[in-house]
N, C-alpha and C. Protein backbone atom coordinates (compact mmCIF):
# COMPACT_ATOMS: atom_id res chain seq x y z
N UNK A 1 0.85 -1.17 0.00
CA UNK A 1 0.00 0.00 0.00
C UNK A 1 0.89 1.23 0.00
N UNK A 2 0.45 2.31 -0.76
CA UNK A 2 1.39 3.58 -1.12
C UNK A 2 1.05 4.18 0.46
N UNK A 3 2.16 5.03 0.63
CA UNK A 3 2.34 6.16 1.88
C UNK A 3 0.98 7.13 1.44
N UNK A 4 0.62 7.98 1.56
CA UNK A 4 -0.50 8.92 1.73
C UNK A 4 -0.54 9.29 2.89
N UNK A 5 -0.61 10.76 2.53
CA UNK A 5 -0.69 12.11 3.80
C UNK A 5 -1.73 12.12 4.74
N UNK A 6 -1.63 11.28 5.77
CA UNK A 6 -3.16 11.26 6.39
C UNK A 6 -3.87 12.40 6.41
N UNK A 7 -3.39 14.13 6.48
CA UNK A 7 -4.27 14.91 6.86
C UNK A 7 -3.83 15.52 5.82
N UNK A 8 -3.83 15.17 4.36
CA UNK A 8 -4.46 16.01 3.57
C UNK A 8 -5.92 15.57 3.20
N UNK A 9 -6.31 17.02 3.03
CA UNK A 9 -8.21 17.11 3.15
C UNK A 9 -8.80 16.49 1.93
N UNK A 10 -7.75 16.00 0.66
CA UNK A 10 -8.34 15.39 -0.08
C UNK A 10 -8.83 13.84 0.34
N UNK A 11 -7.60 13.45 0.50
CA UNK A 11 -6.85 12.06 1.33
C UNK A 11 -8.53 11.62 2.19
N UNK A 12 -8.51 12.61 3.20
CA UNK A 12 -9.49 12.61 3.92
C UNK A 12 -11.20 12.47 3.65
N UNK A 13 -11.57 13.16 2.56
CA UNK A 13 -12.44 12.95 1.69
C UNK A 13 -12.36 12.01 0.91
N UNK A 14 -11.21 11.69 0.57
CA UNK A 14 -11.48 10.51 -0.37
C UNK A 14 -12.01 8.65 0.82
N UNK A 15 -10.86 8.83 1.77
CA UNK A 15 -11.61 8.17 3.29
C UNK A 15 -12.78 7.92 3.59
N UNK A 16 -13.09 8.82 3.66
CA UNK A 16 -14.91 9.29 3.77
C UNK A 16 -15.94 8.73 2.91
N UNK A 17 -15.16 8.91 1.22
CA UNK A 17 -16.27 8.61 0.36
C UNK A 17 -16.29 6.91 0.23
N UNK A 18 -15.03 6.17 0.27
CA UNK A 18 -15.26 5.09 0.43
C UNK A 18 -15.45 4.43 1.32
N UNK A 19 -15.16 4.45 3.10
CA UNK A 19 -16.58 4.09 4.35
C UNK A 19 -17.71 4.29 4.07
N UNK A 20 -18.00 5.71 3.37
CA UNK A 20 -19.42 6.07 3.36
C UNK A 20 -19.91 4.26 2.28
N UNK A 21 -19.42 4.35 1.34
CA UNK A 21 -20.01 3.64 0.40
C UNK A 21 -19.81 2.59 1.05
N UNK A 22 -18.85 1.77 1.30
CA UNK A 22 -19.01 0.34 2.16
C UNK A 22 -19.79 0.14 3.07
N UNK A 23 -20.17 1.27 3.69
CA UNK A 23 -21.22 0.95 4.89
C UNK A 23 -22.83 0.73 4.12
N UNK A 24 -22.98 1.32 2.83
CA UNK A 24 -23.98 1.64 2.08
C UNK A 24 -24.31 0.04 1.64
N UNK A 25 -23.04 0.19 0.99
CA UNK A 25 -23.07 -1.41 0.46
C UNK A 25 -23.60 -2.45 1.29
N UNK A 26 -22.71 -2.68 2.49
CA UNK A 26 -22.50 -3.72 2.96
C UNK A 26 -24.03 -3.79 3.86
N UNK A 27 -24.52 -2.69 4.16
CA UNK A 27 -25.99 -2.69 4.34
C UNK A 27 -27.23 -2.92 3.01
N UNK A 28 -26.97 -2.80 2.28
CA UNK A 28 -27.75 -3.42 1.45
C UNK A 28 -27.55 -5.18 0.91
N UNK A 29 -26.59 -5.42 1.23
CA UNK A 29 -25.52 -6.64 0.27
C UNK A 29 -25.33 -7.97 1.22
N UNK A 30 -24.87 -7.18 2.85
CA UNK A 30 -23.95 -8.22 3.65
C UNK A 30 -22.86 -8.27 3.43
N UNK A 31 -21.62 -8.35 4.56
CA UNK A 31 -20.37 -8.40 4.02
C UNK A 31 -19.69 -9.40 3.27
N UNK A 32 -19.77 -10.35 3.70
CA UNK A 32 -19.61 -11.68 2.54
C UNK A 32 -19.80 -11.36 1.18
N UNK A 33 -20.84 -10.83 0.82
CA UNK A 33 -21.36 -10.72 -0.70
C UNK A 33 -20.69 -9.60 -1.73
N UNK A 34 -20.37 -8.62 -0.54
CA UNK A 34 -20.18 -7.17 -1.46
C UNK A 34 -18.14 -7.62 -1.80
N UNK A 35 -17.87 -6.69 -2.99
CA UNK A 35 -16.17 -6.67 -3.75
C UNK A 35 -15.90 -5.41 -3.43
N UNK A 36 -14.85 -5.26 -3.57
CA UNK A 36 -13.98 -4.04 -3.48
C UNK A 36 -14.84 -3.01 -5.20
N UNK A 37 -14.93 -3.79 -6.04
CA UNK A 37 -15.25 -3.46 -7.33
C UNK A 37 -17.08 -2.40 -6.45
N UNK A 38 -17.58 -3.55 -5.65
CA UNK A 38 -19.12 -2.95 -5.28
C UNK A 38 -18.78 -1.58 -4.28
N UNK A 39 -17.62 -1.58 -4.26
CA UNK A 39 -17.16 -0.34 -2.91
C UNK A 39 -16.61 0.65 -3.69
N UNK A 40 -15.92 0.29 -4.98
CA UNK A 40 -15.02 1.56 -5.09
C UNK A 40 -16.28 2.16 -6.61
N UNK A 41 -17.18 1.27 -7.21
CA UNK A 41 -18.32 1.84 -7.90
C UNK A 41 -19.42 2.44 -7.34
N UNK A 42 -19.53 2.49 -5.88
CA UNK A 42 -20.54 3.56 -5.43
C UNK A 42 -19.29 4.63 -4.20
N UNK A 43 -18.72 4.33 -4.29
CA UNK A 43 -17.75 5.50 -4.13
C UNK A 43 -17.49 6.31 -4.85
N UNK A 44 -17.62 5.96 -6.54
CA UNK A 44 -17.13 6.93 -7.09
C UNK A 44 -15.31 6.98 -7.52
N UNK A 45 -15.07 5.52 -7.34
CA UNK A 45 -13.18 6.11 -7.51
C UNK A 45 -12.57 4.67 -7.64
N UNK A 46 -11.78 4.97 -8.15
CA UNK A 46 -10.93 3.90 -9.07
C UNK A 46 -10.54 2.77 -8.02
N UNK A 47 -9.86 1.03 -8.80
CA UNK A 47 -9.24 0.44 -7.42
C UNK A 47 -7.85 0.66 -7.08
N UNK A 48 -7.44 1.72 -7.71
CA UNK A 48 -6.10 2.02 -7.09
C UNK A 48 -6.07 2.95 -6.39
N UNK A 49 -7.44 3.60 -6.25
CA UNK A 49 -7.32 4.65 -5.20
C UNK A 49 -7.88 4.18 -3.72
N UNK A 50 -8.74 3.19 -4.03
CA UNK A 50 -9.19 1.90 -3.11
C UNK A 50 -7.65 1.35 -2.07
N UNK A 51 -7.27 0.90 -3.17
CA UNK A 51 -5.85 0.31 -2.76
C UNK A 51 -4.96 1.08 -2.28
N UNK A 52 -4.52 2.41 -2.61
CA UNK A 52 -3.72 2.99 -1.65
C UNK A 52 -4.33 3.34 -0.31
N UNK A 53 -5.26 3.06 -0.25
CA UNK A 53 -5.57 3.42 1.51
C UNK A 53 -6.29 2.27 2.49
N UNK A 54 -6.55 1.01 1.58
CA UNK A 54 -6.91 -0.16 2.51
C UNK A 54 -6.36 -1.20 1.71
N UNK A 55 -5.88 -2.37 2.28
CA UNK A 55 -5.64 -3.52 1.07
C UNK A 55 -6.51 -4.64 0.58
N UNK A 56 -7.56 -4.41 1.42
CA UNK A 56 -8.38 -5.28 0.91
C UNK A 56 -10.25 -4.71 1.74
N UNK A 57 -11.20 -5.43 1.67
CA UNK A 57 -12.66 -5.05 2.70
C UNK A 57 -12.25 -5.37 4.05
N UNK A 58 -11.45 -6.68 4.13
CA UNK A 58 -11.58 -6.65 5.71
C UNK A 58 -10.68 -6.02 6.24
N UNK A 59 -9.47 -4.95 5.66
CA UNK A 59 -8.44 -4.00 6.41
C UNK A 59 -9.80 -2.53 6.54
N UNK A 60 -10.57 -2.48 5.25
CA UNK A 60 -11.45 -1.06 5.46
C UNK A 60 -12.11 -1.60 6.50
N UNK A 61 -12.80 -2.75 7.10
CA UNK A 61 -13.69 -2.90 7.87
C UNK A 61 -12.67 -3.06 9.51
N UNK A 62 -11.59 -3.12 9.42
CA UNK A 62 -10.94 -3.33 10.58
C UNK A 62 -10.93 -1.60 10.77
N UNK A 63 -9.99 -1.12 10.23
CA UNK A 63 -10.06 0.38 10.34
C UNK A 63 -11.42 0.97 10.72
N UNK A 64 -12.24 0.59 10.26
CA UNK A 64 -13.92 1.65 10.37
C UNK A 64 -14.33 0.97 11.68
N UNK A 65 -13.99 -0.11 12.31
CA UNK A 65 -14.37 -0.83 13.95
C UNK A 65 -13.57 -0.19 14.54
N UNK A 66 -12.28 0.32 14.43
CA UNK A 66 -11.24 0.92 15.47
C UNK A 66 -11.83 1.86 15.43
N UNK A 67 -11.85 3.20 14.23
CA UNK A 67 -11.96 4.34 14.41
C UNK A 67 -13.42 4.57 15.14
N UNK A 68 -14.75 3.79 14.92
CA UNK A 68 -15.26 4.05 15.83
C UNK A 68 -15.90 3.46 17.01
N UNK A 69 -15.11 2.34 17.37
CA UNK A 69 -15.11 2.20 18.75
C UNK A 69 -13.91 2.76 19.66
N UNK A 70 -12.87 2.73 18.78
CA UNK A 70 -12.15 4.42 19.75
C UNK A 70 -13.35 5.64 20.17
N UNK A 71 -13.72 5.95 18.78
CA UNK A 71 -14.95 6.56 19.20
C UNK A 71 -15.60 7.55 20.44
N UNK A 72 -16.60 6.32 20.38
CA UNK A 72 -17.54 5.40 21.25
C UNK A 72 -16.70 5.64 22.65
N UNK A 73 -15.36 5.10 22.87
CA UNK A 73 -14.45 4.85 23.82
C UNK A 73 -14.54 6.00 25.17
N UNK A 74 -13.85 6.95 23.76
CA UNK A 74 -13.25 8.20 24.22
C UNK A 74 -14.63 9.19 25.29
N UNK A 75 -15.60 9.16 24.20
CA UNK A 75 -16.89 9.84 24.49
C UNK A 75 -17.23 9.07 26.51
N UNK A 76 -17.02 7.90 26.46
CA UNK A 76 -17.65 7.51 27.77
C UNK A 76 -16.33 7.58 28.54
N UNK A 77 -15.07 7.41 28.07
CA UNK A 77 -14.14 6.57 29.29
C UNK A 77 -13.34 7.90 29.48
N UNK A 78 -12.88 7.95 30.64
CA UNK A 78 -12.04 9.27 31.07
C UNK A 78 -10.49 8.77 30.61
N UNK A 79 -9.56 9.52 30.89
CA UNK A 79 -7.73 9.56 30.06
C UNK A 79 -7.48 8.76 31.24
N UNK A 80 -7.66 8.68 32.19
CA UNK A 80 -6.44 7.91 33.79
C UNK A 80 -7.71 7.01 33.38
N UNK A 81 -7.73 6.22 32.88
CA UNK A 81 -8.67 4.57 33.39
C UNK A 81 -7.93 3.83 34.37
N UNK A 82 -8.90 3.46 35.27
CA UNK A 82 -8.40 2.54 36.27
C UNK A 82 -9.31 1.15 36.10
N UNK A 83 -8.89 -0.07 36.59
CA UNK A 83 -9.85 -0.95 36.73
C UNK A 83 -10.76 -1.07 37.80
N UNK A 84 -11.83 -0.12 37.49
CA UNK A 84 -12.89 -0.82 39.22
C UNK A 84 -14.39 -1.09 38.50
N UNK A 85 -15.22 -0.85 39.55
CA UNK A 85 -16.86 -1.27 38.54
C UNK A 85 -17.46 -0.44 37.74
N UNK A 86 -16.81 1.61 37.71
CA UNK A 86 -17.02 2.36 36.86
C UNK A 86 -16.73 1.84 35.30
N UNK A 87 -15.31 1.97 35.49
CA UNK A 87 -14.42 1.56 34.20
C UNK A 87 -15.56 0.43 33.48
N UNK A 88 -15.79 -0.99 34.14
CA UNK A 88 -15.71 -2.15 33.44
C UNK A 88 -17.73 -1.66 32.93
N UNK A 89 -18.23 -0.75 33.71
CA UNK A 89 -19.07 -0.69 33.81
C UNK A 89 -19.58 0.23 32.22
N UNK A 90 -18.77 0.95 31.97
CA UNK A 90 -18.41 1.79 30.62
C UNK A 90 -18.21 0.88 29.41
N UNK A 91 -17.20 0.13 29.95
CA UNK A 91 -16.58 -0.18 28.93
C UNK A 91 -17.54 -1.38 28.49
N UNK A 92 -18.59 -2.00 29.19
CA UNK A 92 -19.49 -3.21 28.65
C UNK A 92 -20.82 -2.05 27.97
N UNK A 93 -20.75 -0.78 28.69
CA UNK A 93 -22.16 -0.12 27.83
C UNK A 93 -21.56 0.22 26.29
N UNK A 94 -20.27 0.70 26.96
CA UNK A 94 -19.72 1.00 25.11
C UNK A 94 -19.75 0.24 24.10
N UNK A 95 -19.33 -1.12 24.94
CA UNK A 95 -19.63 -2.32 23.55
C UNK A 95 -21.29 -2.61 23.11
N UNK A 96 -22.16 -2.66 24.05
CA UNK A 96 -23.47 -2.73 23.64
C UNK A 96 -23.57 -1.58 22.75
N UNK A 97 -23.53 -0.47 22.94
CA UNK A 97 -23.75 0.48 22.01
C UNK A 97 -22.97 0.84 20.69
N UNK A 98 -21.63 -0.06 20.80
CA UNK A 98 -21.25 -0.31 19.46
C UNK A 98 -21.65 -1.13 18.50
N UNK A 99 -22.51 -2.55 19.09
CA UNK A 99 -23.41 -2.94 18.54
C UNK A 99 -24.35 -2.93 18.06
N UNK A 100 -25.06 -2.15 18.68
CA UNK A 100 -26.43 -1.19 18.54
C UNK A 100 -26.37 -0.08 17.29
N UNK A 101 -24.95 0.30 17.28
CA UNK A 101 -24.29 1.40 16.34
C UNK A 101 -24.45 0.52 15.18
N UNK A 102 -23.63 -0.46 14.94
CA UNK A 102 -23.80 -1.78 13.78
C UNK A 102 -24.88 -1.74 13.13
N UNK A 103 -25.72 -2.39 14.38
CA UNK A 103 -27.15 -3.00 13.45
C UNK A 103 -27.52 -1.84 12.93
N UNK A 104 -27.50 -0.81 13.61
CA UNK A 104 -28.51 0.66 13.14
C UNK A 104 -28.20 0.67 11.47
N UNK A 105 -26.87 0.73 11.61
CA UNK A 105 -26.15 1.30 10.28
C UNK A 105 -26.26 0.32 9.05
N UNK A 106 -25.73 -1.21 9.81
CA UNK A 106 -25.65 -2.07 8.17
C UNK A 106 -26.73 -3.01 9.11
N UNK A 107 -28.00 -2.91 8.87
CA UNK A 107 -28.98 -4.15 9.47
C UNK A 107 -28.99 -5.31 9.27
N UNK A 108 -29.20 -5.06 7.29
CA UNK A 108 -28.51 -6.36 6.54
C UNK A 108 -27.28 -7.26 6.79
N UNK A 109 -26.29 -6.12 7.19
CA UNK A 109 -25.04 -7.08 6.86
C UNK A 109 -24.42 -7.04 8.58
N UNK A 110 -25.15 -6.61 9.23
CA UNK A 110 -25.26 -6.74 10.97
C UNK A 110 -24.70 -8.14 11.31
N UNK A 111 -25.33 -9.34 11.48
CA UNK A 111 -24.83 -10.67 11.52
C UNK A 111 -23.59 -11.40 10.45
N UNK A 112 -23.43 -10.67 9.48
CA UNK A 112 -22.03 -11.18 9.18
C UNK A 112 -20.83 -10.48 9.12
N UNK A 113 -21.05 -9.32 9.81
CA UNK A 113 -19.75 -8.66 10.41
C UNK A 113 -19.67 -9.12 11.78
N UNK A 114 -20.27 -9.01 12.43
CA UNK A 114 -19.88 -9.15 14.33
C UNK A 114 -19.17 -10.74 14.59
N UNK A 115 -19.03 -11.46 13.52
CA UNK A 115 -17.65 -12.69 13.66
C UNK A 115 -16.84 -11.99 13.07
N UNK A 116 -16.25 -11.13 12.32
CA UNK A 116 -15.23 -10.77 11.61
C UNK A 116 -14.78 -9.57 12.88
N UNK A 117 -15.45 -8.93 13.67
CA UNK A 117 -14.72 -7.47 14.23
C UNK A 117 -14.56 -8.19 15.92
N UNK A 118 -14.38 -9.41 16.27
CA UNK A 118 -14.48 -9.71 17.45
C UNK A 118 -12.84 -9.48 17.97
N UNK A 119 -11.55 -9.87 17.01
CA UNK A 119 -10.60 -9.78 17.49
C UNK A 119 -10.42 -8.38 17.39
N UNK A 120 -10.79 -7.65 16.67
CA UNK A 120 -9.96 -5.78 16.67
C UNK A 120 -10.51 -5.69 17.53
N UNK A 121 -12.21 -5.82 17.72
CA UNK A 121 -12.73 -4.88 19.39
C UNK A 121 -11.64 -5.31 20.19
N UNK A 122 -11.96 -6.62 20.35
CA UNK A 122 -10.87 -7.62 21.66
C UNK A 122 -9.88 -6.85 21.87
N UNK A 123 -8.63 -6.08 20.44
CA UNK A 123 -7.40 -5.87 21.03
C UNK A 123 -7.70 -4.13 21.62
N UNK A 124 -8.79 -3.63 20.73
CA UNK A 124 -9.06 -2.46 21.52
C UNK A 124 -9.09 -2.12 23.08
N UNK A 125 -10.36 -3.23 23.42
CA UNK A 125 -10.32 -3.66 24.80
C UNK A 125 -9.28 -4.16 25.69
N UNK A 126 -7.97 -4.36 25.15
CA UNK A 126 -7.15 -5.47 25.54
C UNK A 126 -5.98 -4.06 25.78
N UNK A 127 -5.77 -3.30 24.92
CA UNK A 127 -5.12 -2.03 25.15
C UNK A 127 -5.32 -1.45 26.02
N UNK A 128 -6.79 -0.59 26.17
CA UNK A 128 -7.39 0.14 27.73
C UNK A 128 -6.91 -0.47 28.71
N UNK A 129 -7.47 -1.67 28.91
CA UNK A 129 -6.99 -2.70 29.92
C UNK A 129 -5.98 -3.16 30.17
N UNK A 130 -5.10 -3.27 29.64
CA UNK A 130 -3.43 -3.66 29.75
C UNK A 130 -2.83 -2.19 29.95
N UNK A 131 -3.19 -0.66 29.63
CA UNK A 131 -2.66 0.11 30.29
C UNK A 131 -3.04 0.50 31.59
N UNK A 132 -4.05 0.75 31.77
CA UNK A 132 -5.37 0.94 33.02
C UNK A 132 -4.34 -0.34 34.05
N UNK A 133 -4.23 -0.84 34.04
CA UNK A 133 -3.69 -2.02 34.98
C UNK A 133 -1.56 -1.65 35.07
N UNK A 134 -0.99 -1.37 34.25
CA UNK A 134 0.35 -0.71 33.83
C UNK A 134 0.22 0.23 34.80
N UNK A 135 -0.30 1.18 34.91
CA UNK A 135 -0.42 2.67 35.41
C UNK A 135 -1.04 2.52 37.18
N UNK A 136 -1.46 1.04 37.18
CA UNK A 136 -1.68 1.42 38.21
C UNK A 136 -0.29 0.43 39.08
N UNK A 137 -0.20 1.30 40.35
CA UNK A 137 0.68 1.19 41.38
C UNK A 137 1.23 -0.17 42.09
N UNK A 138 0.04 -0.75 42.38
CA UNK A 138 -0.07 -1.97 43.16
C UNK A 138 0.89 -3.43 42.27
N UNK A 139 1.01 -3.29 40.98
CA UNK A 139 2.18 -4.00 40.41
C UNK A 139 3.24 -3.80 40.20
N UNK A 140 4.16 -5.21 40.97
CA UNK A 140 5.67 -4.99 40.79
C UNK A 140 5.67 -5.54 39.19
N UNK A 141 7.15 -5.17 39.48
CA UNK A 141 8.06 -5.32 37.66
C UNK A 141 7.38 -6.66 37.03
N UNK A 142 7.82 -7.87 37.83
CA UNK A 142 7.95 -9.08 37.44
C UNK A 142 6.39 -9.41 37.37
N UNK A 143 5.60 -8.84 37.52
CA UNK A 143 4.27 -9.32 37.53
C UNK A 143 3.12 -8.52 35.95
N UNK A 144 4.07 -8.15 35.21
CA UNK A 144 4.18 -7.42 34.29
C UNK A 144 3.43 -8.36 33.27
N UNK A 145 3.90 -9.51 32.76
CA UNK A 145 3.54 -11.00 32.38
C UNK A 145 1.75 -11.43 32.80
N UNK A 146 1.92 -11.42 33.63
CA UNK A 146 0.56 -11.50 34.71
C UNK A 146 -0.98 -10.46 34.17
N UNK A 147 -0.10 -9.67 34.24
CA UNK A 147 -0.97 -7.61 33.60
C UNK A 147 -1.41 -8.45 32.28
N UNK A 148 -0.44 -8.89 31.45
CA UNK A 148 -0.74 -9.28 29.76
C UNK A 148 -1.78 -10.52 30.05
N UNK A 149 -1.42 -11.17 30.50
CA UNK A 149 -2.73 -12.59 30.56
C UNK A 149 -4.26 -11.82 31.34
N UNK A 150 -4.19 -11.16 32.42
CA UNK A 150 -4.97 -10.79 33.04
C UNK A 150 -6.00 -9.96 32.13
N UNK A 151 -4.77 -8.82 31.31
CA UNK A 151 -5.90 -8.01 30.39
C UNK A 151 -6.42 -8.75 29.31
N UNK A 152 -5.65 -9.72 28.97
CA UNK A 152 -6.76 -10.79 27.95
C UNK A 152 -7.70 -11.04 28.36
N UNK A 153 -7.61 -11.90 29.43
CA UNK A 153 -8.80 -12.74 30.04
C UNK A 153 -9.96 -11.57 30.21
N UNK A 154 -9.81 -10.71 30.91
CA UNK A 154 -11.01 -9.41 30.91
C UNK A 154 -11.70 -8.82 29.54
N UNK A 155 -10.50 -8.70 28.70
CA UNK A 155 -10.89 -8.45 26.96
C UNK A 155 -11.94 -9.36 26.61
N UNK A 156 -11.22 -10.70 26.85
CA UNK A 156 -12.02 -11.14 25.75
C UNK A 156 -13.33 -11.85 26.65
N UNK A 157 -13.33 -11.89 28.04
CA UNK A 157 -14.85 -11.97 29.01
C UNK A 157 -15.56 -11.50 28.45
N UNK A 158 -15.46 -9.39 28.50
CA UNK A 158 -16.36 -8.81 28.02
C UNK A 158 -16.90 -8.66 26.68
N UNK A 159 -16.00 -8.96 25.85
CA UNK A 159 -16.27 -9.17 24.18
C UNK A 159 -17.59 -10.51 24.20
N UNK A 160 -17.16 -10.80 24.58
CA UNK A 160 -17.70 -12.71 24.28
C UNK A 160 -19.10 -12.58 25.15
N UNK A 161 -18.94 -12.17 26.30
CA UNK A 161 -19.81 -12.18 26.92
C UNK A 161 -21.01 -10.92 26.21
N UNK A 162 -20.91 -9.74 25.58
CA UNK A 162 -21.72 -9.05 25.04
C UNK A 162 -22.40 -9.53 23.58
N UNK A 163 -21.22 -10.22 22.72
CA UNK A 163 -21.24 -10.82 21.74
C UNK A 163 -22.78 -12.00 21.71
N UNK A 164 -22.10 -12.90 22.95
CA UNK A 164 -22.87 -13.93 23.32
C UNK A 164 -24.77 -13.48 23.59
N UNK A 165 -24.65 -12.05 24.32
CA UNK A 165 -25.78 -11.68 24.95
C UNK A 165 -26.81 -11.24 23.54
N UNK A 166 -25.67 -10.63 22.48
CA UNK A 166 -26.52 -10.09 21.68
C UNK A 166 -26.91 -10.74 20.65
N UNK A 167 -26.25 -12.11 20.17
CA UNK A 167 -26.49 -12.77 19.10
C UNK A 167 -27.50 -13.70 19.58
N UNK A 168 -27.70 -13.90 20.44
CA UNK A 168 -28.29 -15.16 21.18
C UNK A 168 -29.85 -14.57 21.83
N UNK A 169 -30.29 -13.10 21.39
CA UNK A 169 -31.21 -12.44 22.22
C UNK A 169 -31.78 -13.01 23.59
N UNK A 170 -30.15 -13.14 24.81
CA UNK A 170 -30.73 -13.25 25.91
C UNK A 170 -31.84 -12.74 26.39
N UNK A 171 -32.65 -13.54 27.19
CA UNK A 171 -33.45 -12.61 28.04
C UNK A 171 -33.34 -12.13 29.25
N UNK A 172 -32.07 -11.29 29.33
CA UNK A 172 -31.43 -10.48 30.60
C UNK A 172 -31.44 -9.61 30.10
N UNK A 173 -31.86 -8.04 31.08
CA UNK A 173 -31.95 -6.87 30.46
C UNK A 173 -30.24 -6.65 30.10
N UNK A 174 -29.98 -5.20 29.77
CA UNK A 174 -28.60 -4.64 29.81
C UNK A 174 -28.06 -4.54 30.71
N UNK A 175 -28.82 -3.98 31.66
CA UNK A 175 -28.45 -3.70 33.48
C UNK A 175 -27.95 -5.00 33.80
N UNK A 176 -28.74 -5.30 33.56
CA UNK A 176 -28.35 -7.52 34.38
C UNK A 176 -27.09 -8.10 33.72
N UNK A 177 -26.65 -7.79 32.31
CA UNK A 177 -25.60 -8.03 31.79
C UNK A 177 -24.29 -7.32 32.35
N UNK A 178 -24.58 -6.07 32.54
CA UNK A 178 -23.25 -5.29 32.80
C UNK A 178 -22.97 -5.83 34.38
N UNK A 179 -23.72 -5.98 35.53
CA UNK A 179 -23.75 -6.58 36.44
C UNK A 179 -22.75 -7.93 36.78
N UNK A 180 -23.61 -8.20 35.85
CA UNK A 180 -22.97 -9.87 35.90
C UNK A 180 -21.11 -9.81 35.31
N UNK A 181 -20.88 -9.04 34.37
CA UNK A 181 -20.16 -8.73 33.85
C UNK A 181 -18.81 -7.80 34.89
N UNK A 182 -19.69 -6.88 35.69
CA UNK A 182 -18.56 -6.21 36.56
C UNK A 182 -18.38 -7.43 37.58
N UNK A 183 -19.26 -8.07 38.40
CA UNK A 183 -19.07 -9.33 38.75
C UNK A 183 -17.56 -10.25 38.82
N UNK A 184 -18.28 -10.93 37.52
CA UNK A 184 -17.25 -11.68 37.17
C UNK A 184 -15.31 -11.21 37.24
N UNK A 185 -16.04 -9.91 36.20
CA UNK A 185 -14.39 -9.63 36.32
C UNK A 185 -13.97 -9.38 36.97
N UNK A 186 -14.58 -8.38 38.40
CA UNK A 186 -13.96 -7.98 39.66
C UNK A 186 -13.61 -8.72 40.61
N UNK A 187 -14.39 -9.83 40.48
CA UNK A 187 -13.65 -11.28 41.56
C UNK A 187 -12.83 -11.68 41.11
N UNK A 188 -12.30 -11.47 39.61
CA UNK A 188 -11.06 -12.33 39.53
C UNK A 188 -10.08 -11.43 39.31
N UNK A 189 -10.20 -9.73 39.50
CA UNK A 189 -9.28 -8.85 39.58
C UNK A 189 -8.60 -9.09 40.96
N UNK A 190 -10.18 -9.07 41.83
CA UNK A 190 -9.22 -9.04 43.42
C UNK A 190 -8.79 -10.40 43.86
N UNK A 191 -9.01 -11.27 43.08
CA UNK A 191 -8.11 -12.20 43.58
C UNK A 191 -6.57 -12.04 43.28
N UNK A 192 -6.46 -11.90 42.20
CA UNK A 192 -4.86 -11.35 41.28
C UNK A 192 -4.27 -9.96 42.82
N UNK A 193 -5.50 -9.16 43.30
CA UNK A 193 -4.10 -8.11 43.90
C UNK A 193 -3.75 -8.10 45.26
């Protein structure tokens, strides 16, 4: 993939016009079904202009889950994250509502993206959480190792566990999910400190 100026305003527009259209698409189509050819013809722009800025649908669709469940992130979670029942308590509404964000947008193609974006959320989640735990005090050096398994296991709880709630139309409200959810993870935080 060619270098390109992230903040030139063409660059940027041109960004724009092809999310815009993949999201268009892939809501009418499903992701499975739709080509780069169905993305860069209602975009409006060639596949080499496609190609210099994603290498394929599932790098545009990895990029368009980061940028907005960073988002999503930023809007609820404060800069010093710590791990207690606020934090985990955010961070399970954010994922419901990134879901919620999904279906709104591609309804159609809702169920065959949410297996494809489970590991980017995951490492999203897995970042917050592996720094949020870094920053805080109560760990020595050597337990550093520990921080990396620990923020997995919490990542991918809450992924799986929202994932699980929403594909499966539990019948537990949201409240009862996030609950269960600060729960879980907080008994096995304070066992670790």
């Amino acid at each position: 993939m060619a270098t390109i100026n992230e903040n030139d305003p063409r660059v940027k527009r041109t960004r724009e016009l092809i999310t815009t259209a993949f999201i268009s698409v892939v809501s009418k189509k499903g992701f499975e079904s739709i080509t780069v050819k169905d993305i860069t013809t209602a975009a409006t722009v060639n596949r080499t202009t496609f190609y210099a800025h994603f290498t394929d649908k599932y790098d545009l669709l990895d990029t368009l889950v980061a940028e907005k469940f960073t988002e999503l992130l930023s809007n609820k979670i404060q800069e010093e994250l710590s791990i207690n029942e606020h934090s985990i308590h955010n961070l399970v509404l954010c994922l419901c509502d990134f879901f919620e964000m999904i279906k709104a947008t591609c309804d159609c193609g809702y169920i065959s993206i949410l297996p494809l974006i489970g590991n980017k959320i995951t490492e999203e989640l897995y970042s917050i959480i592996y720094t949020a735990f870094k920053n805080e005090p109560v760990w020595a050096e050597p337990e550093i190792m520990h921080i990396e398994l620990i923020s997995t296991m919490i990542s991918t709880s809450i992924y799986n566990a929202v994932y699980r709630w929403e594909i499966q139309k539990m019948d537990i409200t949201r409240e009862v999910l996030v609950e269960e959810v600060i729960d879980f993870v907080l008994t096995g935080v304070n066992k670790r400190i």
